[in-house]
Structure formats: C-alpha cells, structure tokens
Protein backbone atom coordinates (compact mmCIF):
# COMPACT_ATOMS: atom_id res chain seq x y z
CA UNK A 1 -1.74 -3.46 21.54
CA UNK A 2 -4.53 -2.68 19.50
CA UNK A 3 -2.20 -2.01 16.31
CA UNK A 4 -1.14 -5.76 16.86
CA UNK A 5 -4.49 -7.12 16.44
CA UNK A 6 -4.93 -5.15 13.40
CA UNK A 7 -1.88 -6.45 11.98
CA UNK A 8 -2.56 -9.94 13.37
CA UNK A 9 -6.39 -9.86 11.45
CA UNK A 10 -4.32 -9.11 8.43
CA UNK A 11 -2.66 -12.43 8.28
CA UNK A 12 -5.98 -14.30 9.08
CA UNK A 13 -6.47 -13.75 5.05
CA UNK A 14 -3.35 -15.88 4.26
CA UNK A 15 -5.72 -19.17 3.89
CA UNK A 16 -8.10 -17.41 1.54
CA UNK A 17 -5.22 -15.89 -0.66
CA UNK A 18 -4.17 -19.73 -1.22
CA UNK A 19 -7.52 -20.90 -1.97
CA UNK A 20 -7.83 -17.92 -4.89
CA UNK A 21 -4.64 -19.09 -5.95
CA UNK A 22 -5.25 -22.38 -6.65
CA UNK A 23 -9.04 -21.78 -8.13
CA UNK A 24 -7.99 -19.22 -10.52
CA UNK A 25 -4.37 -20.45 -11.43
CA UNK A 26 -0.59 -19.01 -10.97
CA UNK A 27 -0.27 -17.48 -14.33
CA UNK A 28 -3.51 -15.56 -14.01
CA UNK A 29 -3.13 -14.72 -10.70
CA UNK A 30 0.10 -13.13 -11.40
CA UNK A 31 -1.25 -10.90 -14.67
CA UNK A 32 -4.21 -9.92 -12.58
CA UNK A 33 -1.88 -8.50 -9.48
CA UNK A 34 0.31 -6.81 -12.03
CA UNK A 35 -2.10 -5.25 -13.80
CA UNK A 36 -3.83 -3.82 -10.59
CA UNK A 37 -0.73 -3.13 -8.57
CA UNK A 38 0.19 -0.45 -11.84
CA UNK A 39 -3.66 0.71 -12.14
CA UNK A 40 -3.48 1.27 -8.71
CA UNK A 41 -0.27 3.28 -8.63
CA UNK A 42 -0.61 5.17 -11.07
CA UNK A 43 -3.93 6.23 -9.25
CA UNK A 44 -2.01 7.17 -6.21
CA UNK A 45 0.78 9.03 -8.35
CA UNK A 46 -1.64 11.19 -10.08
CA UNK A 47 -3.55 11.74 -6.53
CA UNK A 48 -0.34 13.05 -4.65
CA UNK A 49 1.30 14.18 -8.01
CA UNK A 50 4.76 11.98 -7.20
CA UNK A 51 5.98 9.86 -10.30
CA UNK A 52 6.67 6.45 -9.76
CA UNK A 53 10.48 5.74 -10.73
CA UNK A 54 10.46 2.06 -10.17
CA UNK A 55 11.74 0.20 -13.41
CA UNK A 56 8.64 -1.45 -14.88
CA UNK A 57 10.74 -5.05 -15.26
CA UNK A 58 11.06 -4.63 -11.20
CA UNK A 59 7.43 -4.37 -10.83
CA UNK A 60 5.53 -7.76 -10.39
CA UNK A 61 2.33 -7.60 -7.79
CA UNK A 62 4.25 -4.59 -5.65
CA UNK A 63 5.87 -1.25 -6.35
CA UNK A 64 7.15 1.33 -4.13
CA UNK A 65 5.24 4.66 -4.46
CA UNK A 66 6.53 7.99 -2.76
CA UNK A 67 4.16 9.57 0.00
CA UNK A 68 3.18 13.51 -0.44
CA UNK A 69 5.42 15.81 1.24
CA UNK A 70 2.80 17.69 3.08
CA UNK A 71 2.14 15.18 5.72
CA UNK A 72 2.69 15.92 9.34
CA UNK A 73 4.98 12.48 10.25
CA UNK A 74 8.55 13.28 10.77
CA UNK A 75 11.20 11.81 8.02
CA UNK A 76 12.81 9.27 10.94
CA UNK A 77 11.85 5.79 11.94
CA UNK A 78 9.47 7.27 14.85
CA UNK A 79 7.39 9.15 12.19
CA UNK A 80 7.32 6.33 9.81
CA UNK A 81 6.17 3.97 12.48
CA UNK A 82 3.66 6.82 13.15
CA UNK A 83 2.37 7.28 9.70
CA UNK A 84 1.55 3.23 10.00
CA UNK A 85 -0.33 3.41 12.78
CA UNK A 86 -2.32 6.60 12.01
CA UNK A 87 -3.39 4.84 8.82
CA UNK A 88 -4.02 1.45 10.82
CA UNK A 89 -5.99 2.80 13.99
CA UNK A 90 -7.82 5.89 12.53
CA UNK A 91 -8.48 4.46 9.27
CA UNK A 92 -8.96 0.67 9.57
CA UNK A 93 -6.06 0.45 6.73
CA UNK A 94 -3.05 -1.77 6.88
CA UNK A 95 -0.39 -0.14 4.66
CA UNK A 96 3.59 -0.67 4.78
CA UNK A 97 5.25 2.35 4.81
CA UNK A 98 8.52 1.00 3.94
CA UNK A 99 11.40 3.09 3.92
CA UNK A 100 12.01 7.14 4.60
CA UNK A 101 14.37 9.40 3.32
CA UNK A 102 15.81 12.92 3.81
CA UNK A 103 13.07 14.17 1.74
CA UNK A 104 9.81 11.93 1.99
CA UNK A 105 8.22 8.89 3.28
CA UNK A 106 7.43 5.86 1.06
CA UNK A 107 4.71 3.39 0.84
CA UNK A 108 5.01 -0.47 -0.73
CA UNK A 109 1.83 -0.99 -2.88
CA UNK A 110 1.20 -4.46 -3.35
CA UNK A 111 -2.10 -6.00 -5.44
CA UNK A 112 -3.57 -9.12 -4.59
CA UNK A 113 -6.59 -10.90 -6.23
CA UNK A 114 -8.91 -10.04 -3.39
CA UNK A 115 -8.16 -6.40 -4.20
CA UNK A 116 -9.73 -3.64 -6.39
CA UNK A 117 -9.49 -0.25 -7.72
CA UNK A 118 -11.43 0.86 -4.83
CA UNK A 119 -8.30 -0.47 -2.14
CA UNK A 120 -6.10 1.91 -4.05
CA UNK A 121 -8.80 4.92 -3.87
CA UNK A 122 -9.70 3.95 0.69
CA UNK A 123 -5.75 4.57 0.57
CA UNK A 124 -5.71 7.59 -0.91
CA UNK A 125 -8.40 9.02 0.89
CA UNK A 126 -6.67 7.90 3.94
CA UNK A 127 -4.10 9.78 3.26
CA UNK A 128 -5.03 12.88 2.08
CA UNK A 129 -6.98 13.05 5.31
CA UNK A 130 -3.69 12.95 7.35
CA UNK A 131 -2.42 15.51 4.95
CA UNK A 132 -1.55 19.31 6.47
C-alpha cells in the first residue's frame, strides 16, 4: 500500500510539469530534457561503468541505461518489481526499472525540466547503496 501512495504523489506533479511547459516553451523544454537526460546518463554510465548503447537519434527526454550487475534483485519480474520498491520505500526515489534480461536489470532515465544533475547523482547513490 504504501508503494502506491508513493507512486500516486508522483503523478500529483503532472499539473506543475504543464505549467513549466507552457512558461518556458515546447522547443526549449525539449533541448533542456535532452540535454539533461544525456548529462545525466552518462553520469550513471560512468558510476556503474555500463555503456549506454541506445542510438543517440532514439534518445529524446528518456534513455534506457543498464543497472550494475552486482545487485542482490533476481533477473525475473519478482526481482525487478523488487528493485522498484527498494528504491521507492527505502530511498524516497521513484525510478522505472523497465525491462530485465538474462544478464542484468535496466532502468528508463527520463529528464524533465523540474530535474537536475543532482536527480541523476540521489539515483546513483541509491543504488550503489543496494549494491552487494
């Protein structure tokens, strides 16, 4: 239950995102996100030392990056759903861990104009302290 109210909080933003959106412009908006949403992971690749193979005319405001393999959550649904809520509940951090394969989890990084440089570095601390 209480991992639903964290999501839920995270939609209460949606009204603020449109009111950025319309004082700062589309255009703008959109170069900002970009910008930050490759800033930020190329922060995270260099932190877990994974490389980020997602073509760079694929990447607009989000980008997949791949989780270290050193972390305790099983590769299956039940440890990605884990992973989520480990990073929600212990670490106040809403992050989409998006897909798993035989080898690693993976998180979608998205950049919005509300975020920083300093998102990207809270999520990388939050991981590294689930890290074994």
């Amino acid at each position: 239950l209480e991992f639903r109210r964290v999501l839920f909080r995270s939609w209460l933003s949606i009204p603020a995102a449109f009111a950025f959106m319309d004082r700062y412009g589309e255009a703008e908006v959109r170069a900002h996100n970009h910008r930050l949403v490759r800033a930020g992971a190329a922060l995270l690749a260099s932190a877990w030392g994974v490389d980020i193979t997602t073509p760079e005319h694929m990447i607009g405001s989000m980008v997949l990056v791949p989780l270290p393999h050193d972390l305790p959550h099983p590769l299956d649904e039940a440890g990605r759903l884990q992973l989520e809520q480990d990073l929600a509940l212990k670490h106040n951090v809403v992050a989409a861990v998006t897909c798993t394969t035989a080898s690693r989890h993976y998180l979608r990084v998205a950049a919005n104009i509300y975020n920083d440089l300093g998102d990207f570095n809270r999520l990388t601390q939050a991981v590294d302290t689930l890290r074994t």
